[in-house]
N, C-alpha and C. Protein backbone atom coordinates (compact mmCIF):
# COMPACT_ATOMS: atom_id res chain seq x y z
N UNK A 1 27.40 191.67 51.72
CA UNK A 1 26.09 191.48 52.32
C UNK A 1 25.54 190.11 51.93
N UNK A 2 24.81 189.48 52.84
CA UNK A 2 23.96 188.15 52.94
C UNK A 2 22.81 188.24 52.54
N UNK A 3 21.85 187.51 52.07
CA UNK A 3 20.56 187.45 52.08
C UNK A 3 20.00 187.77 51.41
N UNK A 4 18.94 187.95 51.23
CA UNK A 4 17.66 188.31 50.03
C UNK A 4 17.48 190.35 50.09
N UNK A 5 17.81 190.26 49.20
CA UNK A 5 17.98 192.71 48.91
C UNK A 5 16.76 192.26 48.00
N UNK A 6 15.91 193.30 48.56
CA UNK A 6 14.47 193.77 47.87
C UNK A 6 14.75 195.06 47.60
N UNK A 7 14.72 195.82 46.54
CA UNK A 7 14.81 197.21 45.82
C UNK A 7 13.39 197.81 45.70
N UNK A 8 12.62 198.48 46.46
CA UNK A 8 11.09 199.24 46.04
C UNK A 8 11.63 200.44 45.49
N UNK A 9 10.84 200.80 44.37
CA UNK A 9 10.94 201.96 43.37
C UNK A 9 10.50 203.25 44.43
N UNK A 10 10.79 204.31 43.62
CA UNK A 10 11.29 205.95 44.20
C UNK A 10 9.20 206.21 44.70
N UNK A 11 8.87 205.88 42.97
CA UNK A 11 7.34 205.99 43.70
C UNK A 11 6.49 205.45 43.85
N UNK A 12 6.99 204.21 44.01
CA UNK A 12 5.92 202.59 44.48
C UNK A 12 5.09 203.08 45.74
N UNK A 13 4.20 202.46 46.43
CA UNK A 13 3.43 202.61 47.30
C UNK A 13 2.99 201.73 47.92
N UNK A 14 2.97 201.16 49.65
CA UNK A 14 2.21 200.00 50.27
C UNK A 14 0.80 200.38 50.09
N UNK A 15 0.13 199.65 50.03
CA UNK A 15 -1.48 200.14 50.31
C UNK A 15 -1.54 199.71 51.56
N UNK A 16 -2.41 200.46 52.34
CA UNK A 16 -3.00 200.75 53.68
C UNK A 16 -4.40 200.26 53.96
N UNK A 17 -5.11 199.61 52.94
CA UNK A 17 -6.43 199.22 53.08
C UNK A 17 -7.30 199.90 53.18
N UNK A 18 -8.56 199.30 52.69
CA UNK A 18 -9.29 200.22 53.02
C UNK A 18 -10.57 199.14 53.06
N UNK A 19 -11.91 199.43 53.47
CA UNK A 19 -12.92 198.46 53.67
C UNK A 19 -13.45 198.31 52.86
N UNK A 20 -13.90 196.82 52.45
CA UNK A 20 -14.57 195.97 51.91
C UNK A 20 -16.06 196.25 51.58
N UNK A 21 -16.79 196.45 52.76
CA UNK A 21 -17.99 196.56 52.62
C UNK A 21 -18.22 197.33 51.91
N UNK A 22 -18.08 198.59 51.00
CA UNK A 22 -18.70 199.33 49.95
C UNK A 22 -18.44 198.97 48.66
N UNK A 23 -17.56 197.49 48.35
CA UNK A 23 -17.22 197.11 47.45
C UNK A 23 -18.02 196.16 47.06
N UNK A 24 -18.24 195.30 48.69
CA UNK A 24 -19.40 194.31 48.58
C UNK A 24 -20.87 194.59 48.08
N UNK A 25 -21.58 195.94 48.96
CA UNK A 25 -22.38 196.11 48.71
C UNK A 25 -22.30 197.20 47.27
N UNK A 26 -21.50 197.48 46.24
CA UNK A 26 -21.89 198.06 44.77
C UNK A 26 -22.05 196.47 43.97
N UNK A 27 -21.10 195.58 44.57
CA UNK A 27 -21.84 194.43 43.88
C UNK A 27 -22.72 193.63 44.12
N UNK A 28 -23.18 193.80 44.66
CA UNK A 28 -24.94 193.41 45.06
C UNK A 28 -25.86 194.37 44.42
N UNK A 29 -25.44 195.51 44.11
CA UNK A 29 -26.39 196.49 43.69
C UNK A 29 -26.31 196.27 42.08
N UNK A 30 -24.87 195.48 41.51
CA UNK A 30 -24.54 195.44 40.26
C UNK A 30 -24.42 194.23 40.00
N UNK A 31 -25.46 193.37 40.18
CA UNK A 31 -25.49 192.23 39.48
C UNK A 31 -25.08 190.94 39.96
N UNK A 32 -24.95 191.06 41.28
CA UNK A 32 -23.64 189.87 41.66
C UNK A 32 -24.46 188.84 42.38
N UNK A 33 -23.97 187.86 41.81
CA UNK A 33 -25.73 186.59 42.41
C UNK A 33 -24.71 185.55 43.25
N UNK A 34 -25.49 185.36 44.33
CA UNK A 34 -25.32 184.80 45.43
C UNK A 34 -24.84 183.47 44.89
N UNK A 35 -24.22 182.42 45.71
CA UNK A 35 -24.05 180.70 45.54
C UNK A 35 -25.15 180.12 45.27
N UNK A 36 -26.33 180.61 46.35
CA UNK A 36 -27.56 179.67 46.42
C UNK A 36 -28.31 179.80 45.44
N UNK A 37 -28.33 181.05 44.75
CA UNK A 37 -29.17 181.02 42.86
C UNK A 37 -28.85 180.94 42.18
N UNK A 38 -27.15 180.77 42.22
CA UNK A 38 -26.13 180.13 40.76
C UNK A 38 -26.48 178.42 41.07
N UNK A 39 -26.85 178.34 42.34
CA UNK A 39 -26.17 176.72 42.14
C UNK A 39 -26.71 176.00 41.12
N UNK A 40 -27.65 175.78 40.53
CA UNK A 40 -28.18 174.92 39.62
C UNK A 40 -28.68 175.69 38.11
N UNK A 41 -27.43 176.89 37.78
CA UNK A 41 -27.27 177.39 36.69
C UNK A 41 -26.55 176.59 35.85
N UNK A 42 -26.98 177.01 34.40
CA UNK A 42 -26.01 176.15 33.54
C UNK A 42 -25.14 177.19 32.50
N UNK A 43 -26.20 178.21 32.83
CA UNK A 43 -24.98 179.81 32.05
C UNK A 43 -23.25 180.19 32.42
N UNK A 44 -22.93 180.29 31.55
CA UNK A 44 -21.47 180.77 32.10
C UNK A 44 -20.90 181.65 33.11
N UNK A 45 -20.77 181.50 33.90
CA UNK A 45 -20.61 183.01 35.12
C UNK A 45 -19.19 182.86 35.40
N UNK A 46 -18.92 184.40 36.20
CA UNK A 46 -17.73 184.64 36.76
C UNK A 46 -17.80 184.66 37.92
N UNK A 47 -16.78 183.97 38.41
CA UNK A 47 -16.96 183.85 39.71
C UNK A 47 -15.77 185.17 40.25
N UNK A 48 -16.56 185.89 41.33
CA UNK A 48 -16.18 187.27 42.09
C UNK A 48 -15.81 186.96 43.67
N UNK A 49 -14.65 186.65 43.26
CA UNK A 49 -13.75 187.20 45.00
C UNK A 49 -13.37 188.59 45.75
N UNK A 50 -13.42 188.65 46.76
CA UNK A 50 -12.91 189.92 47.23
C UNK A 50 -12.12 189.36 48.48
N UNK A 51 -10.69 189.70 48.43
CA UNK A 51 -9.88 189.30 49.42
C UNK A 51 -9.48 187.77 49.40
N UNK A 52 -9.98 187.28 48.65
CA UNK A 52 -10.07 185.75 48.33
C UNK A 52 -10.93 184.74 48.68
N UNK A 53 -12.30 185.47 49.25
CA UNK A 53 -13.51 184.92 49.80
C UNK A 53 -14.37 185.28 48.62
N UNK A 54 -15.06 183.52 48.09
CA UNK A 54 -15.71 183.82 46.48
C UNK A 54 -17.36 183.97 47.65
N UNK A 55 -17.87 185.18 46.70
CA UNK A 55 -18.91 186.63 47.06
C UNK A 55 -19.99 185.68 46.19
N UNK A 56 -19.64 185.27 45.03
CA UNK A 56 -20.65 185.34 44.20
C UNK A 56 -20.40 184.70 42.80
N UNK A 57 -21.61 185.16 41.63
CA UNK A 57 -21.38 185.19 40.40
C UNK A 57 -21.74 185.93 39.43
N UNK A 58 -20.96 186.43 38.39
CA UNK A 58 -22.01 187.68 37.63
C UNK A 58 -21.74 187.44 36.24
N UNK A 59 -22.99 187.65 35.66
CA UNK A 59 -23.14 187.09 34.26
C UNK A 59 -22.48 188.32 33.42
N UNK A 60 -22.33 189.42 34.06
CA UNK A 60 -21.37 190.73 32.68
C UNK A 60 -20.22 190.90 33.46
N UNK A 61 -19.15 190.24 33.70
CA UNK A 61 -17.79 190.65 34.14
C UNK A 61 -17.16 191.88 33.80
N UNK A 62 -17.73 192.07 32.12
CA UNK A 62 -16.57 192.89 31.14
C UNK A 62 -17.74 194.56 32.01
N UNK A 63 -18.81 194.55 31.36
CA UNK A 63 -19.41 195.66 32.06
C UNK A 63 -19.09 196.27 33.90
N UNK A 64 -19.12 195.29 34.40
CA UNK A 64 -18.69 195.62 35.63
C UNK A 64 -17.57 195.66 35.85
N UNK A 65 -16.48 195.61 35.40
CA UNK A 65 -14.91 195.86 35.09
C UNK A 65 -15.11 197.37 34.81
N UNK A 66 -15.73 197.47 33.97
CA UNK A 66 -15.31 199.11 33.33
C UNK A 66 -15.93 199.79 34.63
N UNK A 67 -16.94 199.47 34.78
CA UNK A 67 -17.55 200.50 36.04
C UNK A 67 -16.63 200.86 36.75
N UNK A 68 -16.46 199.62 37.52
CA UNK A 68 -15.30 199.52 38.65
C UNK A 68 -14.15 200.49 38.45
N UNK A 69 -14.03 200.44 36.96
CA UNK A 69 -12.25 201.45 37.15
C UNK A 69 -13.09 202.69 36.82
N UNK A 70 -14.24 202.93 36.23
CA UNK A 70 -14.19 204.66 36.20
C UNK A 70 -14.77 205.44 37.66
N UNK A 71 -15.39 204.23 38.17
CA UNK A 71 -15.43 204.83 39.32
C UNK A 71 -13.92 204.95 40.67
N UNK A 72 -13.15 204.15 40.35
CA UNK A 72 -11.89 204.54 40.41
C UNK A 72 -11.08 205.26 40.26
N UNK A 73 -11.07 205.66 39.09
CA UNK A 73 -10.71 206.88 38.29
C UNK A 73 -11.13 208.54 38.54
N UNK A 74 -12.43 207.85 39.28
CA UNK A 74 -13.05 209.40 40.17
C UNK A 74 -13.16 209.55 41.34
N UNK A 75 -12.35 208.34 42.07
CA UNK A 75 -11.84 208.34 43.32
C UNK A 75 -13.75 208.00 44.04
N UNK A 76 -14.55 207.48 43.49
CA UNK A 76 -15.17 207.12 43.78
C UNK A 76 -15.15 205.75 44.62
N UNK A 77 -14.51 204.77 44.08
CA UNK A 77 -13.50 203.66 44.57
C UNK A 77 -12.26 204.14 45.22
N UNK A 78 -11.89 203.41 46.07
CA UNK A 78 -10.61 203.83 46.94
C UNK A 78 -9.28 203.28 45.55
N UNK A 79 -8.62 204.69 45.39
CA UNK A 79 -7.81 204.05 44.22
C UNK A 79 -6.75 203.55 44.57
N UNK A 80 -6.27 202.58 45.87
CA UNK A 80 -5.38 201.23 45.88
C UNK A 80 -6.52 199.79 45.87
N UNK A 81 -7.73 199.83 45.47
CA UNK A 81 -8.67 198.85 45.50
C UNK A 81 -8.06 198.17 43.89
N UNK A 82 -8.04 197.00 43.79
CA UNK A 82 -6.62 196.24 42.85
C UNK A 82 -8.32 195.32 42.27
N UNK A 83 -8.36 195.25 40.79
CA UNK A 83 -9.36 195.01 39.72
C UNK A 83 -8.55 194.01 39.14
N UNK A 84 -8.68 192.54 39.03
CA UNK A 84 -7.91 191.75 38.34
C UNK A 84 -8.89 190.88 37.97
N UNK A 85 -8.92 190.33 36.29
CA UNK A 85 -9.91 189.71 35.57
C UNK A 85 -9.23 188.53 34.97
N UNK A 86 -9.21 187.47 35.67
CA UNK A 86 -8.59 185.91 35.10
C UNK A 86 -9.96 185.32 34.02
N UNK A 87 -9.44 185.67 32.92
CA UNK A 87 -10.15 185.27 31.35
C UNK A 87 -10.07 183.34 31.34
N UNK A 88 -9.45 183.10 31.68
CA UNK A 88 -9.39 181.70 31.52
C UNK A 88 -10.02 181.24 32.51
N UNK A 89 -9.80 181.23 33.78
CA UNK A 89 -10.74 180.69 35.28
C UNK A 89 -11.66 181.31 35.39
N UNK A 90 -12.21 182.31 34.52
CA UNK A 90 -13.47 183.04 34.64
C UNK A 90 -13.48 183.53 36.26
N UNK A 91 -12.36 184.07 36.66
CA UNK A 91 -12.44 185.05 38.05
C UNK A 91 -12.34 185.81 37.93
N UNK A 92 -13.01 187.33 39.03
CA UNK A 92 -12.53 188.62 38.76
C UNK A 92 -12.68 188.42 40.48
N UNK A 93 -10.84 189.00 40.75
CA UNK A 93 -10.24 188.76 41.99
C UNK A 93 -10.70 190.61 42.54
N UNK A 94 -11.08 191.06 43.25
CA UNK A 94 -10.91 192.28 44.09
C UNK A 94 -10.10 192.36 45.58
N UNK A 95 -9.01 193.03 45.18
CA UNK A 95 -8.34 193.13 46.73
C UNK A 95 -7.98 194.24 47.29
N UNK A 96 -8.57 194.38 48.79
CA UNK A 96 -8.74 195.79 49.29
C UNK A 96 -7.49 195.77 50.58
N UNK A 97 -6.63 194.45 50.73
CA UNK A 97 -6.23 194.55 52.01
C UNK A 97 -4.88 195.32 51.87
N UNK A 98 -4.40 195.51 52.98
CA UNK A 98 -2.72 196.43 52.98
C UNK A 98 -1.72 195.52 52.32
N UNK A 99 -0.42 195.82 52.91
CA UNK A 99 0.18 195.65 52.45
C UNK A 99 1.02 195.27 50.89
N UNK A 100 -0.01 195.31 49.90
CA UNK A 100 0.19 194.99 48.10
C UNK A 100 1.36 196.56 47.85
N UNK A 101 2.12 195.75 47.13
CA UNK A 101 2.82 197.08 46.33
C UNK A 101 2.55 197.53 45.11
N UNK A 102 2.10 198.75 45.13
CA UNK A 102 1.72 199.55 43.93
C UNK A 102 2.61 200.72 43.56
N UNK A 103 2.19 200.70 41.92
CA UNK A 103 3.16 201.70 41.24
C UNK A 103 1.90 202.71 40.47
N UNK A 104 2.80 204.03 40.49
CA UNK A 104 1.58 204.80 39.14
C UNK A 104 1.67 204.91 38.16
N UNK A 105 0.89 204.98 37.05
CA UNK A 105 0.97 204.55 35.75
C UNK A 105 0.37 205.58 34.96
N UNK A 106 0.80 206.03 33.87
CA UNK A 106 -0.19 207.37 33.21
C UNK A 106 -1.11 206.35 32.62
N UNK A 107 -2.64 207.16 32.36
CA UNK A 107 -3.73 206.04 31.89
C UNK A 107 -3.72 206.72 30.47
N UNK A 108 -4.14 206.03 29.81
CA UNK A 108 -4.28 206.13 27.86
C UNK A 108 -5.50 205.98 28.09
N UNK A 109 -5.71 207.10 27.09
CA UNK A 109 -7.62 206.71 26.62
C UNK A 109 -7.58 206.87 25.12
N UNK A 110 -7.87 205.97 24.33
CA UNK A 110 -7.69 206.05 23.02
C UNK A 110 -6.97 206.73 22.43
N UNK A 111 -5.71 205.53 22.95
CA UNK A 111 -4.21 205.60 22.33
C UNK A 111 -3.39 207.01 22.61
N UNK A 112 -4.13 208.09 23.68
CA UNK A 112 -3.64 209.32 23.95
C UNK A 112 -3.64 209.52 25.68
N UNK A 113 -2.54 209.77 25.96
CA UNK A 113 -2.28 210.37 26.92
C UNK A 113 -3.43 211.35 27.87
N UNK A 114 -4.04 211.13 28.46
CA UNK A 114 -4.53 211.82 29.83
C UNK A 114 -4.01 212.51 30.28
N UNK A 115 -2.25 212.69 30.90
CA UNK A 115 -1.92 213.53 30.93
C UNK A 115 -1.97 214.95 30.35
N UNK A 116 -1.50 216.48 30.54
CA UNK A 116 -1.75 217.04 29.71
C UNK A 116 -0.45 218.24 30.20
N UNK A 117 -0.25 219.23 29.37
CA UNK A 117 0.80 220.11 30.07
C UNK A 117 0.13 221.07 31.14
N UNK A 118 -1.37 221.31 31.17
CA UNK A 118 -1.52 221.78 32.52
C UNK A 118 -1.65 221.03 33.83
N UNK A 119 -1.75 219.54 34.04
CA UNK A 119 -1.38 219.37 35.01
C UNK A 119 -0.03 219.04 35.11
N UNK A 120 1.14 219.22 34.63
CA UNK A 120 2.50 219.00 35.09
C UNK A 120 2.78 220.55 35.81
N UNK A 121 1.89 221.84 35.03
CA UNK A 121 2.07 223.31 35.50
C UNK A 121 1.54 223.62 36.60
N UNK A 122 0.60 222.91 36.73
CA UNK A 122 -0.67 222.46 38.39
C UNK A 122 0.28 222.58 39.43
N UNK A 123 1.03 221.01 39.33
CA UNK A 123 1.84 220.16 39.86
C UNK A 123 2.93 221.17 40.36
N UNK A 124 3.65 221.69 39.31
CA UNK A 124 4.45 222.37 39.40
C UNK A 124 4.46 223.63 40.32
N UNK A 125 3.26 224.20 40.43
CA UNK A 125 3.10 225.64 41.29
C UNK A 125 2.54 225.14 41.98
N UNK A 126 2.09 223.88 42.37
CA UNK A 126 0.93 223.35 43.67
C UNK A 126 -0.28 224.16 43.27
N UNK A 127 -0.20 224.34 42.40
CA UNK A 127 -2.23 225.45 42.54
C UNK A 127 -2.55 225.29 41.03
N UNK A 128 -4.01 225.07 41.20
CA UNK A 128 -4.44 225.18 39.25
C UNK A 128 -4.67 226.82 39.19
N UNK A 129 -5.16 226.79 38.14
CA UNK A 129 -5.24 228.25 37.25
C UNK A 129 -6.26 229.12 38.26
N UNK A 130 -7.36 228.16 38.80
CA UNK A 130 -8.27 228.82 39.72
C UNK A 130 -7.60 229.12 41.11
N UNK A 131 -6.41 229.17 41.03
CA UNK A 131 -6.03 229.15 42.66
C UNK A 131 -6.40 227.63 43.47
N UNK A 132 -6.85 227.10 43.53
CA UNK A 132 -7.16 225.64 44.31
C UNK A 132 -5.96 224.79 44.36
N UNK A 133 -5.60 224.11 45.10
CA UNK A 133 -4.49 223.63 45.65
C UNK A 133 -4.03 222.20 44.28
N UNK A 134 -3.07 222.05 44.11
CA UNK A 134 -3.27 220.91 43.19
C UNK A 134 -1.88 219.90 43.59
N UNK A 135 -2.17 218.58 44.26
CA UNK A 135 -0.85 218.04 44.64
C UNK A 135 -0.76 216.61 43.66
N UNK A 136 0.06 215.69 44.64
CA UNK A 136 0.26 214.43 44.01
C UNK A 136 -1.02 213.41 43.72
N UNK A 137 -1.56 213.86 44.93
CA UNK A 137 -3.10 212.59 44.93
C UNK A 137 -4.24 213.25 43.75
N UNK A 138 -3.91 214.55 43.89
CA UNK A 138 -4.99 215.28 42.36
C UNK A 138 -5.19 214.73 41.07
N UNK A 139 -4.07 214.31 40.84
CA UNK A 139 -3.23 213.76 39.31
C UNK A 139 -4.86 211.94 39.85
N UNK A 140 -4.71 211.60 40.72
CA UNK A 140 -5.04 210.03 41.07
C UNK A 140 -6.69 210.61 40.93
N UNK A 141 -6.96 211.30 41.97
CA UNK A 141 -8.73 211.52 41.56
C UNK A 141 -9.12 212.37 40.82
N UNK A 142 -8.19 213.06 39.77
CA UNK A 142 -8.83 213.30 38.35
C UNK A 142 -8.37 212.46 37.45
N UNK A 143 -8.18 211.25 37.45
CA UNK A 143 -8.41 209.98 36.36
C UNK A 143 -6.79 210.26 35.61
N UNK A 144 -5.86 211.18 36.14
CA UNK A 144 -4.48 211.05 35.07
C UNK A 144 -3.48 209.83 35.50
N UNK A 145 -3.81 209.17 36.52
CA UNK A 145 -2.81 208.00 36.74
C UNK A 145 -3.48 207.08 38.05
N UNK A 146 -3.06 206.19 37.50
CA UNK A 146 -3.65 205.31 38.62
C UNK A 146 -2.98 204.22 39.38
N UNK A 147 -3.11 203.66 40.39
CA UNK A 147 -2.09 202.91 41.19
C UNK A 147 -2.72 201.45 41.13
N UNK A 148 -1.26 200.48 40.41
CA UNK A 148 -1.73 199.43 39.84
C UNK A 148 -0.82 198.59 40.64
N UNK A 149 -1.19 197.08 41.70
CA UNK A 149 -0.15 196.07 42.05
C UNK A 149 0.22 195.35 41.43
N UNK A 150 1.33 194.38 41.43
CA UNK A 150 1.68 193.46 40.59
C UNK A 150 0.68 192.87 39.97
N UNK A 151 -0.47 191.82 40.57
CA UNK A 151 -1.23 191.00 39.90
C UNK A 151 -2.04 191.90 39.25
N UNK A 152 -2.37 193.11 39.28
CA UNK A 152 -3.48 193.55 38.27
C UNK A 152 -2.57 193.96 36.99
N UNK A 153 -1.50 194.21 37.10
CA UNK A 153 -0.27 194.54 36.24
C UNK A 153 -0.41 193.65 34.81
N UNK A 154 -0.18 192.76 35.63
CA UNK A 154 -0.48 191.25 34.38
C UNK A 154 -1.47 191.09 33.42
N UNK A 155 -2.88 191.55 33.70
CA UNK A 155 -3.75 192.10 33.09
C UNK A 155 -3.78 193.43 32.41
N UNK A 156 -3.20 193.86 32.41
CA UNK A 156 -3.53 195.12 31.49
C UNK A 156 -1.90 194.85 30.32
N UNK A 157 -2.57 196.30 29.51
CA UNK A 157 -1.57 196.71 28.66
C UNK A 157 -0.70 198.03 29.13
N UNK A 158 0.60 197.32 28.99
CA UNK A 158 1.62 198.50 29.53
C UNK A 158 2.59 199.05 28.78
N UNK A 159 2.05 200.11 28.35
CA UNK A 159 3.65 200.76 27.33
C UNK A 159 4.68 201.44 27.72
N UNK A 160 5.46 201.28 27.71
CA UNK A 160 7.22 201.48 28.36
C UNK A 160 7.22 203.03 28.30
N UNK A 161 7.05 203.33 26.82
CA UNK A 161 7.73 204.97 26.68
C UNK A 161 6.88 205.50 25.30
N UNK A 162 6.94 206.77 25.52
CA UNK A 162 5.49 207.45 24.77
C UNK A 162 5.88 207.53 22.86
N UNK A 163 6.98 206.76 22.96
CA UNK A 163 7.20 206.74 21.79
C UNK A 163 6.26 205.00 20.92
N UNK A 164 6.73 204.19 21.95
CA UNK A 164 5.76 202.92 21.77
C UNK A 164 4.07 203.11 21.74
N UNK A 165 3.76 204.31 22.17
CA UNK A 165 2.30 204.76 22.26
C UNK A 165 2.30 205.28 20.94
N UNK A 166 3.09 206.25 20.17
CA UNK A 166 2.86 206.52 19.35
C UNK A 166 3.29 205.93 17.96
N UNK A 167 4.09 204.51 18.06
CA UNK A 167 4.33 203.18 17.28
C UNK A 167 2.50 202.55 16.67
N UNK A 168 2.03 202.28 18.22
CA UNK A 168 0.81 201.93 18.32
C UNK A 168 -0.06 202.69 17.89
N UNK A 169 -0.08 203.97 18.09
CA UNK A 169 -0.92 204.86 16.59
C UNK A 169 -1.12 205.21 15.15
N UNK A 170 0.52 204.87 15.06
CA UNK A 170 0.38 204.85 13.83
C UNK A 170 -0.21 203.07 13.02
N UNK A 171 0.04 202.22 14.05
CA UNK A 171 -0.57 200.79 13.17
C UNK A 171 -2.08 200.84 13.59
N UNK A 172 -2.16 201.60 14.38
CA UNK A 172 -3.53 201.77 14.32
C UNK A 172 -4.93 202.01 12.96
N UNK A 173 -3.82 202.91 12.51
CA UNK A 173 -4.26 204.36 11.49
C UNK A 173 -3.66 202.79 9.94
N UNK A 174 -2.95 202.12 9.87
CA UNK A 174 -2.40 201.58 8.85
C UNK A 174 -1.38 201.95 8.72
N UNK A 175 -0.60 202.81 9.27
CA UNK A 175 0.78 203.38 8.45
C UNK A 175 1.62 202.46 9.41
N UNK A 176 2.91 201.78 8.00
CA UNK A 176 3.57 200.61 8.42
C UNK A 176 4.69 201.26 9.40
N UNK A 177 5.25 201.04 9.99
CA UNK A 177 6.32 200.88 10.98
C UNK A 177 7.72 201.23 10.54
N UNK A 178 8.70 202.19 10.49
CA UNK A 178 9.67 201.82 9.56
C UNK A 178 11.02 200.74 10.24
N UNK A 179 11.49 200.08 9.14
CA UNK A 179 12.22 198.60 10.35
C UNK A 179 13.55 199.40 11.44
N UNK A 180 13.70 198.49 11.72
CA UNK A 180 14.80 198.86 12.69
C UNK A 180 16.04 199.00 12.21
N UNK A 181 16.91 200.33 12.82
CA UNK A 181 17.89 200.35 12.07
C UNK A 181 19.12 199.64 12.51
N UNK A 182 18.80 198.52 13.13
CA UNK A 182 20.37 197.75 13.26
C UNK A 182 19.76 196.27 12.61
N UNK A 183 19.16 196.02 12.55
CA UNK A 183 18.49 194.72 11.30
C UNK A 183 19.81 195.04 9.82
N UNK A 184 19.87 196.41 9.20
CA UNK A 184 20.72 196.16 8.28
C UNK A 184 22.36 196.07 8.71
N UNK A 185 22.63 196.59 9.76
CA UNK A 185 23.71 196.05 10.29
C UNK A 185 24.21 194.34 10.51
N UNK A 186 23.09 194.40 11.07
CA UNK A 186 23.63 192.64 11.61
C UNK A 186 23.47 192.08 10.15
N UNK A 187 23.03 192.03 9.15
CA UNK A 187 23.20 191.83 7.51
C UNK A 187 24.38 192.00 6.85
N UNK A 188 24.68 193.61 7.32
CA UNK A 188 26.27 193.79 6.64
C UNK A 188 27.05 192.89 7.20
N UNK A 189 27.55 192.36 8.84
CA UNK A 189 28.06 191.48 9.27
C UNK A 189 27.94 190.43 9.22
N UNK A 190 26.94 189.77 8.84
CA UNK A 190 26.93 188.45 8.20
C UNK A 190 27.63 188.39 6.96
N UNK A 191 26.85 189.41 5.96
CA UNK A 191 27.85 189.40 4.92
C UNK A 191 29.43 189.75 4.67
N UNK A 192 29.58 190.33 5.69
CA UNK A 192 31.27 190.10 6.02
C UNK A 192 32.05 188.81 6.44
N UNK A 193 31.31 188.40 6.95
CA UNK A 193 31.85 186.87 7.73
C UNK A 193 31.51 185.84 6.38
N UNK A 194 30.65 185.92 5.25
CA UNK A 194 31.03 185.30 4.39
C UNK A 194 31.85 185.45 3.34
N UNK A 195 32.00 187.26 3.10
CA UNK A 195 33.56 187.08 2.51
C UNK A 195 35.06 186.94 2.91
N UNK A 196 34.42 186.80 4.48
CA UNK A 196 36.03 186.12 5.28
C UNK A 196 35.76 184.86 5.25
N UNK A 197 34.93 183.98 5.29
CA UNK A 197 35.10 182.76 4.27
C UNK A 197 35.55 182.36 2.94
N UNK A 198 35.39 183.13 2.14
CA UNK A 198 35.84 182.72 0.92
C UNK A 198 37.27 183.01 1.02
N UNK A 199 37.31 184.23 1.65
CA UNK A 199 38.94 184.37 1.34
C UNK A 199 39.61 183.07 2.34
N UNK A 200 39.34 182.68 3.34
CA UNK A 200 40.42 181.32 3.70
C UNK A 200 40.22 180.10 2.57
N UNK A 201 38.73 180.52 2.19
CA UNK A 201 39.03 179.05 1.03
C UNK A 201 39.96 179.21 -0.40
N UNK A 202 40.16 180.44 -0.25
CA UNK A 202 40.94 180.77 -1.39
C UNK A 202 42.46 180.89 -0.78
N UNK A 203 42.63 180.84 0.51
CA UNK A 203 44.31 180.83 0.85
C UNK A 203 44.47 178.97 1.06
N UNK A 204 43.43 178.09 1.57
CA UNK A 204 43.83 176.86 1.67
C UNK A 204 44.36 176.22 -0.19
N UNK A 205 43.58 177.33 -1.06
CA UNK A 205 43.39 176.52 -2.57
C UNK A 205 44.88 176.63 -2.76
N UNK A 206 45.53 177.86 -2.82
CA UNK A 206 46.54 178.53 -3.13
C UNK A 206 47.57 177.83 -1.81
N UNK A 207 47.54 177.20 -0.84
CA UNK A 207 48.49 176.53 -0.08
C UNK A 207 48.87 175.22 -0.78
N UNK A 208 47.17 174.74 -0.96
CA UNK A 208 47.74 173.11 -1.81
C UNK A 208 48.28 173.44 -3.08
């Protein structure tokens, strides 16, 4: 085969879009100041795009970040709406249009899993304990995972496997790490390769 092979994961997702305007107008309701009353500010602001058309400026980025995802998190926000916070250019990018590829991610809330074993049992019988239907999108608007695109990816913290979550708890707490167990390996093999040095310097001594 020729050409460029793109591989999308089993449960990646296109986003389909969704509209702008209720994104626009929560930030107008939350702080977000127009061009014409920043212009002759001298305070630090963030400048707020949506779709890549700059909206505005807002003096609490970090506060309106959190909003943004818990109302996300309660499907209050359309949860393929993509939250990305450039710390250095002082931008916070919002993008609502199709086509972005997204993946789902279990969310941590202080250093613990959201997940829980009744929703994998939910999941599992399609119905919670009350009888009520419980599918894939349930897990998304009760806050257990959320759908993240590449560029918001970059911004956050991502842990591989729940054992690195629980690495990160324990340095949390102070308790040290114990080292890795092939560190004393690659030691023993060094120190082998220097007593296969000595021994050729001891067959060149014994040649002359």
């Amino acid at each position: 085969a020729c050409g460029l092979v793109k591989n999308l994961a089993l449960m990646a997702t296109i986003s389909v879009g969704s509209m702008s305007g209720p994104i626009i107008e929560f930030l107008e309701e939350w702080g977000l100041e127009s061009l014409e009353e920043n212009a002759h500010s001298s305070t630090l602001t963030t400048k707020v795009f949506v779709n890549g058309v700059w909206m505005g400026v807002h003096r609490d980025p970090t506060n309106l970040i959190e909003t943004l995802k818990k109302l996300r998190r309660k499907d209050d926000v359309h949860p393929e709406v993509s939250i990305v916070r450039d710390i250095r250019e002082r931008e916070l990018r919002l993008y609502t249009d199709p086509g972005r590829v997204c993946r789902p991610l279990f969310i941590v809330e202080d250093q613990q899993l959201v997940l829980q074993k009744k929703h994998v049992r939910w999941l599992t019988q399609g119905t919670t304990d009350d009888g009520e239907d419980f599918k894939w999108q349930h897990l998304t608007k009760s806050g257990v995972i959320e759908l993240l695109d590449a560029e918001e990816e970059e911004t956050v913290m991502i842990c591989m496997t729940p054992e690195d979550l629980e690495n990160a708890r324990l340095v949390a707490r102070g308790i040290l790490i114990p080292k890795d167990i092939d560190i004393p390996q690659v030691e023993v093999a060094v120190q082998d390769t220097d007593k296969d040095k000595d021994k050729d310097k001891d067959k060149d001594k014994k040649e002359e």
